[in-house]
PDB file of N, CA and C in Angstrom:
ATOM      1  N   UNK A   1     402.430  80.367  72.311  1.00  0.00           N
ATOM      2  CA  UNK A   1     400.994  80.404  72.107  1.00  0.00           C
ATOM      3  C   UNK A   1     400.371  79.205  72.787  1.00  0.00           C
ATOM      4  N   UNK A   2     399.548  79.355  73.738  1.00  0.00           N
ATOM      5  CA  UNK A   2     398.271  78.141  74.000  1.00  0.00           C
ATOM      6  C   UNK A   2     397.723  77.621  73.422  1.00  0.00           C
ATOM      7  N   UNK A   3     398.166  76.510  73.420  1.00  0.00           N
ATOM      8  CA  UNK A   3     396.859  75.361  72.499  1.00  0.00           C
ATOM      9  C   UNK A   3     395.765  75.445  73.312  1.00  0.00           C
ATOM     10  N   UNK A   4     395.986  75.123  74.901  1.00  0.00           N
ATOM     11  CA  UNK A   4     394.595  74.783  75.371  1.00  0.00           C
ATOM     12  C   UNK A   4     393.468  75.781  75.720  1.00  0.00           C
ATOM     13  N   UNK A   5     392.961  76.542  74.667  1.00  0.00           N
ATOM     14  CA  UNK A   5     392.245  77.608  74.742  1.00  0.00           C
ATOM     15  C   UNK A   5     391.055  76.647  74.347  1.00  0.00           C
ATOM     16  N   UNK A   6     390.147  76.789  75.427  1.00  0.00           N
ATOM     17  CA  UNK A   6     388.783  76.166  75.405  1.00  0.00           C
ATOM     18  C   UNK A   6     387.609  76.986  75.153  1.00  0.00           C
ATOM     19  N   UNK A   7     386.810  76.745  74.725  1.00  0.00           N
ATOM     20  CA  UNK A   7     385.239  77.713  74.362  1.00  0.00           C
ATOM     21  C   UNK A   7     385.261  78.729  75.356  1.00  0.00           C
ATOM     22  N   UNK A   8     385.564  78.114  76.711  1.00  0.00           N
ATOM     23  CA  UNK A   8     384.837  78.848  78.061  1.00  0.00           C
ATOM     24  C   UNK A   8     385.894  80.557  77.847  1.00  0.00           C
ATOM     25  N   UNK A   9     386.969  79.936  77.299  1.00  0.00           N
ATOM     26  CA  UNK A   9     388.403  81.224  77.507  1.00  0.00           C
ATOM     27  C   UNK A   9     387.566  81.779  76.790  1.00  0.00           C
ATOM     28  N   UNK A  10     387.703  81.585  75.263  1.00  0.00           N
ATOM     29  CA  UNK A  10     387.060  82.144  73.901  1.00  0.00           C
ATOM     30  C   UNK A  10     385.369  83.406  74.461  1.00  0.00           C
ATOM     31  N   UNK A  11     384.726  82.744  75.305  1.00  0.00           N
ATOM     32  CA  UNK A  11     383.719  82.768  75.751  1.00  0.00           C
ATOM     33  C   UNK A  11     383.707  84.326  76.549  1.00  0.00           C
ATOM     34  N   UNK A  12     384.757  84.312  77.534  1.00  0.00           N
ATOM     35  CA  UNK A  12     384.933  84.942  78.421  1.00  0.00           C
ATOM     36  C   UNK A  12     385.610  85.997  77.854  1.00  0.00           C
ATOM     37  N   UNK A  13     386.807  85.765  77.289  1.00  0.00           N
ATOM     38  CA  UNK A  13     386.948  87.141  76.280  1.00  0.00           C
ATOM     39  C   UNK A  13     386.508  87.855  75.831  1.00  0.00           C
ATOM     40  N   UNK A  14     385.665  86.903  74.884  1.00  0.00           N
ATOM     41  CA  UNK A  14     384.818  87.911  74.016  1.00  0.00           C
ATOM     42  C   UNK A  14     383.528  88.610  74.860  1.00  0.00           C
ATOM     43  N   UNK A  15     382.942  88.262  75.991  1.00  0.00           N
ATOM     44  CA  UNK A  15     382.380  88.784  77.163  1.00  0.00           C
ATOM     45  C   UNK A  15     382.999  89.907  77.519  1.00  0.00           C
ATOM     46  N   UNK A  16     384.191  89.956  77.933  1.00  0.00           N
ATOM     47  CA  UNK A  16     385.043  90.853  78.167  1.00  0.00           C
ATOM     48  C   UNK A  16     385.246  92.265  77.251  1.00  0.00           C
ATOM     49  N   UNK A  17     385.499  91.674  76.241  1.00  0.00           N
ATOM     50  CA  UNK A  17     386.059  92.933  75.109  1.00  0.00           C
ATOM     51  C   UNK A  17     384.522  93.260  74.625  1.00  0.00           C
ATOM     52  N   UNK A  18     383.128  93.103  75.017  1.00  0.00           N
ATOM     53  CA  UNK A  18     381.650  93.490  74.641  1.00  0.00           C
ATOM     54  C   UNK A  18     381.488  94.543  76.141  1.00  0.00           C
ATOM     55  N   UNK A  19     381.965  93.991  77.170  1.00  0.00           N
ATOM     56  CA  UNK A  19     381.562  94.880  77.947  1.00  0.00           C
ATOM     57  C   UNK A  19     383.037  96.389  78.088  1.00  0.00           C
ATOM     58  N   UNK A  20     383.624  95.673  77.847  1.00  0.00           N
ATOM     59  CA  UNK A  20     384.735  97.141  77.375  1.00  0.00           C
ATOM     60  C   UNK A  20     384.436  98.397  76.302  1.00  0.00           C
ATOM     61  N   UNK A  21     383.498  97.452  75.321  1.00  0.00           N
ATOM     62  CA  UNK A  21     383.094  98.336  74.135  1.00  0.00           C
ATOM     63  C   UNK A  21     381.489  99.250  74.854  1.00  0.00           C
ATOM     64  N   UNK A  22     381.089  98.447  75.860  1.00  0.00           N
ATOM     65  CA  UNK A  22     379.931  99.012  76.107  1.00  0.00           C
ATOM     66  C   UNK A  22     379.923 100.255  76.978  1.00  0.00           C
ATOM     67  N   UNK A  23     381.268  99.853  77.744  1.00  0.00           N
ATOM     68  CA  UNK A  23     381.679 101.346  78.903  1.00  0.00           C
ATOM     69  C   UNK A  23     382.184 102.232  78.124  1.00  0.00           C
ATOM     70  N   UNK A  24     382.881 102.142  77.076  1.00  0.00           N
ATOM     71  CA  UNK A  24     383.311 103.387  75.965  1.00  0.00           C
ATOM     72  C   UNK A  24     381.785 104.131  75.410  1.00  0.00           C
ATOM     73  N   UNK A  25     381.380 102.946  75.318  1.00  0.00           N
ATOM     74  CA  UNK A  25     379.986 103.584  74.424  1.00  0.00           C
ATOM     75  C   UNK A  25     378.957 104.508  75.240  1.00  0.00           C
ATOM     76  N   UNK A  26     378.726 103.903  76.608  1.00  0.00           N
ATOM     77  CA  UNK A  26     378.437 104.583  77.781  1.00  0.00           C
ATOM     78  C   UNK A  26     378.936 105.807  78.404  1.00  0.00           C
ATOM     79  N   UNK A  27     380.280 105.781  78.081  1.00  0.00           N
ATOM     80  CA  UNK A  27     380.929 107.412  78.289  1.00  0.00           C
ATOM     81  C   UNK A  27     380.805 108.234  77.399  1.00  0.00           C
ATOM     82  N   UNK A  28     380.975 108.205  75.954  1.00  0.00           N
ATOM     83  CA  UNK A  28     380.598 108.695  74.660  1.00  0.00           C
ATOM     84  C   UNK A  28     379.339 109.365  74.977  1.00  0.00           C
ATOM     85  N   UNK A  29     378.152 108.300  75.140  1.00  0.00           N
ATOM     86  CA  UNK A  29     377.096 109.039  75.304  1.00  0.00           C
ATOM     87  C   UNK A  29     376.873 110.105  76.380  1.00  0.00           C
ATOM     88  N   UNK A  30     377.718 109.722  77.996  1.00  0.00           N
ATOM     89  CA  UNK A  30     377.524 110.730  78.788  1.00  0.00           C
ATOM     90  C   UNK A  30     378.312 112.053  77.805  1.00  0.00           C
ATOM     91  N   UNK A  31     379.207 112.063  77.629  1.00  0.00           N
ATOM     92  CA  UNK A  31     380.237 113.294  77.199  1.00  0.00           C
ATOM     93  C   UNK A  31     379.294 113.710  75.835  1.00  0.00           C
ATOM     94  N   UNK A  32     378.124 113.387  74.610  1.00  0.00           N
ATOM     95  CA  UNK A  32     377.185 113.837  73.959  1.00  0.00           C
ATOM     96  C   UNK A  32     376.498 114.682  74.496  1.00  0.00           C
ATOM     97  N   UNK A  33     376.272 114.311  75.693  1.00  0.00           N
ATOM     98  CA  UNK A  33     374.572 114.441  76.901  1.00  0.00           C
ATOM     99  C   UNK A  33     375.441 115.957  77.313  1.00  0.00           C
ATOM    100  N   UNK A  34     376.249 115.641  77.602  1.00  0.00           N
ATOM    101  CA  UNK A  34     377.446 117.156  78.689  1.00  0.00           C
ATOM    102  C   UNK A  34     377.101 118.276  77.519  1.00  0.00           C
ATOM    103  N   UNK A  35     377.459 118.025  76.182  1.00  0.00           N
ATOM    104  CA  UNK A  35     378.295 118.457  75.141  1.00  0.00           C
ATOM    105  C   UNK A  35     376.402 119.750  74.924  1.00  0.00           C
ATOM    106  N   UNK A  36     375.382 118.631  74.530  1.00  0.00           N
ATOM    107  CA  UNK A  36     374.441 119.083  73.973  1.00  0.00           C
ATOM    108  C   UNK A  36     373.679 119.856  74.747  1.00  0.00           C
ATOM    109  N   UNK A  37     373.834 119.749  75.789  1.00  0.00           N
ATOM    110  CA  UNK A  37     373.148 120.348  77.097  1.00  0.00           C
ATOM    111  C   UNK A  37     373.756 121.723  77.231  1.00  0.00           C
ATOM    112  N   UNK A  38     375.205 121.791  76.935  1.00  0.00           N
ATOM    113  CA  UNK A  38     376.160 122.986  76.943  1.00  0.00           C
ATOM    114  C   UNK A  38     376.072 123.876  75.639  1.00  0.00           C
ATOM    115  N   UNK A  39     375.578 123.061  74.800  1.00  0.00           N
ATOM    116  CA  UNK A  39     375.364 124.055  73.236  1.00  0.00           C
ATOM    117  C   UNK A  39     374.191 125.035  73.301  1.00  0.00           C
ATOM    118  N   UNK A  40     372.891 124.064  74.410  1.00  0.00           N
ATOM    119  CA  UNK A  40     371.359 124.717  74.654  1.00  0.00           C
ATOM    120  C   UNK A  40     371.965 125.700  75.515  1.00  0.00           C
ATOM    121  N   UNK A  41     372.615 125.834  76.296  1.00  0.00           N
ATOM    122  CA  UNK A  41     372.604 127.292  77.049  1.00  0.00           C
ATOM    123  C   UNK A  41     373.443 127.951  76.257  1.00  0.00           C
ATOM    124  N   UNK A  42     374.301 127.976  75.704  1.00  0.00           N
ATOM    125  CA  UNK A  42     375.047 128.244  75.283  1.00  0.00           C
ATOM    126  C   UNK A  42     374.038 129.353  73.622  1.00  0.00           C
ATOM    127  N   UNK A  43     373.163 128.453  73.135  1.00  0.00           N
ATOM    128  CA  UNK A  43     372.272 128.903  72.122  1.00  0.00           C
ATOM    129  C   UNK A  43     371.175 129.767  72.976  1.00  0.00           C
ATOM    130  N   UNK A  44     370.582 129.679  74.141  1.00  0.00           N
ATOM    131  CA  UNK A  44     369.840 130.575  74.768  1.00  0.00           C
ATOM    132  C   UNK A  44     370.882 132.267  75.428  1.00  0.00           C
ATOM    133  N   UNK A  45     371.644 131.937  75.440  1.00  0.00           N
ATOM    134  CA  UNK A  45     372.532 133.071  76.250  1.00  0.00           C
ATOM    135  C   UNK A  45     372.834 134.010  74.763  1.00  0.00           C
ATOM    136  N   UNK A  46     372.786 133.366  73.606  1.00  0.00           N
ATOM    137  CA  UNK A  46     372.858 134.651  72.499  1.00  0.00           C
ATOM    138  C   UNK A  46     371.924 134.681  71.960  1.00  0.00           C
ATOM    139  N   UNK A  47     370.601 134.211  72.149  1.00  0.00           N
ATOM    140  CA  UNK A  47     369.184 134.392  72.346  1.00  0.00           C
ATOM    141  C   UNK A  47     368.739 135.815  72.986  1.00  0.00           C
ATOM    142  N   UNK A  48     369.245 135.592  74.708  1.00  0.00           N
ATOM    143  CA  UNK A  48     369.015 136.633  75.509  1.00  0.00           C
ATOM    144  C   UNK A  48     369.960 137.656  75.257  1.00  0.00           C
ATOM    145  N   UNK A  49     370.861 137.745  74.677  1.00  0.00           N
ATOM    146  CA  UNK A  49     371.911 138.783  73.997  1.00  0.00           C
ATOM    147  C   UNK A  49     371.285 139.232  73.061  1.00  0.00           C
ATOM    148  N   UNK A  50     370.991 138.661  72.082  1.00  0.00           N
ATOM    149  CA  UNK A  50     370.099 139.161  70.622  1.00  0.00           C
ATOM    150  C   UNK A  50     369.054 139.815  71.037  1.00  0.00           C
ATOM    151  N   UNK A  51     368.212 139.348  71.941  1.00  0.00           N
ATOM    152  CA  UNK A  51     366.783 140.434  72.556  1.00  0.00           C
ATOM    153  C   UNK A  51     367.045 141.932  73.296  1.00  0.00           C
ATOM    154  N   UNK A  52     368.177 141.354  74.397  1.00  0.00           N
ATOM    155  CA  UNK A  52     368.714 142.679  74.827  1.00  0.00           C
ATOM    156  C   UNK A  52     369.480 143.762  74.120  1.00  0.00           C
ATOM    157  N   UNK A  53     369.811 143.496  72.870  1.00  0.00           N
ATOM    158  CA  UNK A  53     370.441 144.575  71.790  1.00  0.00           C
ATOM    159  C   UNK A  53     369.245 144.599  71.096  1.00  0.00           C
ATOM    160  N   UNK A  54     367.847 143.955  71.001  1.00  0.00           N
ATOM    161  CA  UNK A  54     367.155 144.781  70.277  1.00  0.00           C
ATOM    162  C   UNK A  54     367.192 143.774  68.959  1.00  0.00           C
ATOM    163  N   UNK A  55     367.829 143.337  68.681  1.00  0.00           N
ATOM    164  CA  UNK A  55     367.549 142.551  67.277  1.00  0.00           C
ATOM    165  C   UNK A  55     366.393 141.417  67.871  1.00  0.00           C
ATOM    166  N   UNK A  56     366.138 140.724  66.403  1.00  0.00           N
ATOM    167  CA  UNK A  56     365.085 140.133  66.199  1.00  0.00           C
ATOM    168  C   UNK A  56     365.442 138.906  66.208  1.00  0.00           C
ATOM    169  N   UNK A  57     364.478 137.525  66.082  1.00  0.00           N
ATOM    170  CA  UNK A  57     365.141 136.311  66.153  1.00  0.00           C
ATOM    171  C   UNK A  57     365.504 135.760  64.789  1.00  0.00           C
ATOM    172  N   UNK A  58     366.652 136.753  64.441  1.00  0.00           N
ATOM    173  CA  UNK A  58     367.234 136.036  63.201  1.00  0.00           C
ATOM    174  C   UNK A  58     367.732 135.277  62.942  1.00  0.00           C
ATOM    175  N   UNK A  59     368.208 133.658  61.994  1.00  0.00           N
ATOM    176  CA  UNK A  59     368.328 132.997  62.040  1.00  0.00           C
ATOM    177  C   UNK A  59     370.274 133.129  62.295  1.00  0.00           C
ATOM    178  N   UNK A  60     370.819 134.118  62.223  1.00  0.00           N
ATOM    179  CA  UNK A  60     371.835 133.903  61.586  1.00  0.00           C
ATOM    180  C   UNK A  60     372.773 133.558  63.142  1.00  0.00           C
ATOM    181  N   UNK A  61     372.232 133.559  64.476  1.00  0.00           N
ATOM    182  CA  UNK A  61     372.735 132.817  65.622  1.00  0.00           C
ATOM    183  C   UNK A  61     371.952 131.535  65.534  1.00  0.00           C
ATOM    184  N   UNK A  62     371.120 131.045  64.908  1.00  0.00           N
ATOM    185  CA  UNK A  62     370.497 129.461  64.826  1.00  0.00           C
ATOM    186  C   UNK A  62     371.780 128.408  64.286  1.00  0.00           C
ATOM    187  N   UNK A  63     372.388 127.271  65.034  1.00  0.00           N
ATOM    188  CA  UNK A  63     372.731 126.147  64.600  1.00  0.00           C
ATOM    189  C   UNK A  63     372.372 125.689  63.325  1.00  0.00           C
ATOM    190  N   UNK A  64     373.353 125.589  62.616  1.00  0.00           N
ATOM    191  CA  UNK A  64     372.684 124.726  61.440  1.00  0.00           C
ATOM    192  C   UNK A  64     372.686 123.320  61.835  1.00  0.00           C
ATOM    193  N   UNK A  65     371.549 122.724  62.007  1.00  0.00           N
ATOM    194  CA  UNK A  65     371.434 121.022  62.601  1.00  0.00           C
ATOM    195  C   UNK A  65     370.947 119.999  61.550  1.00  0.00           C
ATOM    196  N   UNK A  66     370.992 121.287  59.953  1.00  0.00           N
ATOM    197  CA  UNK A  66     370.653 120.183  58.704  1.00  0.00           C
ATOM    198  C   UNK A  66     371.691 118.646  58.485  1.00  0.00           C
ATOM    199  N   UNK A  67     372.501 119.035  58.994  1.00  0.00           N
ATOM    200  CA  UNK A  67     373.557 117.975  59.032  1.00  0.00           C
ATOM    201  C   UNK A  67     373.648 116.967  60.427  1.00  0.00           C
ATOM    202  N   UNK A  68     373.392 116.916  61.090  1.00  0.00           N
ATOM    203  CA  UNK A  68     372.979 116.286  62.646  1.00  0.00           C
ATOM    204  C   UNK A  68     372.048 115.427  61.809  1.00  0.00           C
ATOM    205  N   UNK A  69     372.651 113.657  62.450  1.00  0.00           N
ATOM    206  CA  UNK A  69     371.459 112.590  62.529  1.00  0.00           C
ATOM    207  C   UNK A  69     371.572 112.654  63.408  1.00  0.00           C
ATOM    208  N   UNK A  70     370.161 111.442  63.788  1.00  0.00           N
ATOM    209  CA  UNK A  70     369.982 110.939  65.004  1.00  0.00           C
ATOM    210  C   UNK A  70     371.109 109.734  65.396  1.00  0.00           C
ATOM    211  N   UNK A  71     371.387 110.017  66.378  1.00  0.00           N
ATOM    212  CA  UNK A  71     371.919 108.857  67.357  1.00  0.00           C
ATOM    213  C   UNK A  71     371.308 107.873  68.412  1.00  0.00           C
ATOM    214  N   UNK A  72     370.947 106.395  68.131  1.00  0.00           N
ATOM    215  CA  UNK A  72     370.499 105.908  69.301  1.00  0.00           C
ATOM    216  C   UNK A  72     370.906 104.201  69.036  1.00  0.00           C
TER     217      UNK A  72
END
């Protein structure tokens, strides 16, 4: 083990392991952004299925999003 661990090391590390946490956090959010974008077409395409058979806009293809917070 190093004794001579100075502020600047301490410093730089912890610099380090903030911007490591920030590129995880940054991909997370892209792969949310992919995810939610893919659910909206995904919720319009049995939208346009439900109209073209003639049914009505019943809830029972609606997301339940009572459980969804916000993220920011």
């Amino acid at each position: 083990m190093d004794l001579n661990i100075t502020s600047d090391d301490v410093l730089n590390a912890a610099m380090a392991e903030i911007t490591r946490l920030e590129s995880i956090s940054l991909r997370q959010q892209v792969v949310l952004a992919k995810y939610e974008e893919k659910i909206k077409d995904l919720q319009h395409e049995l939208d346009m299925r439900d109209k073209l058979k003639g049914g009505d806009d019943s809830e029972s293809t609606k997301p339940d999003t009572s459980h969804e917070q916000e993220t920011n």
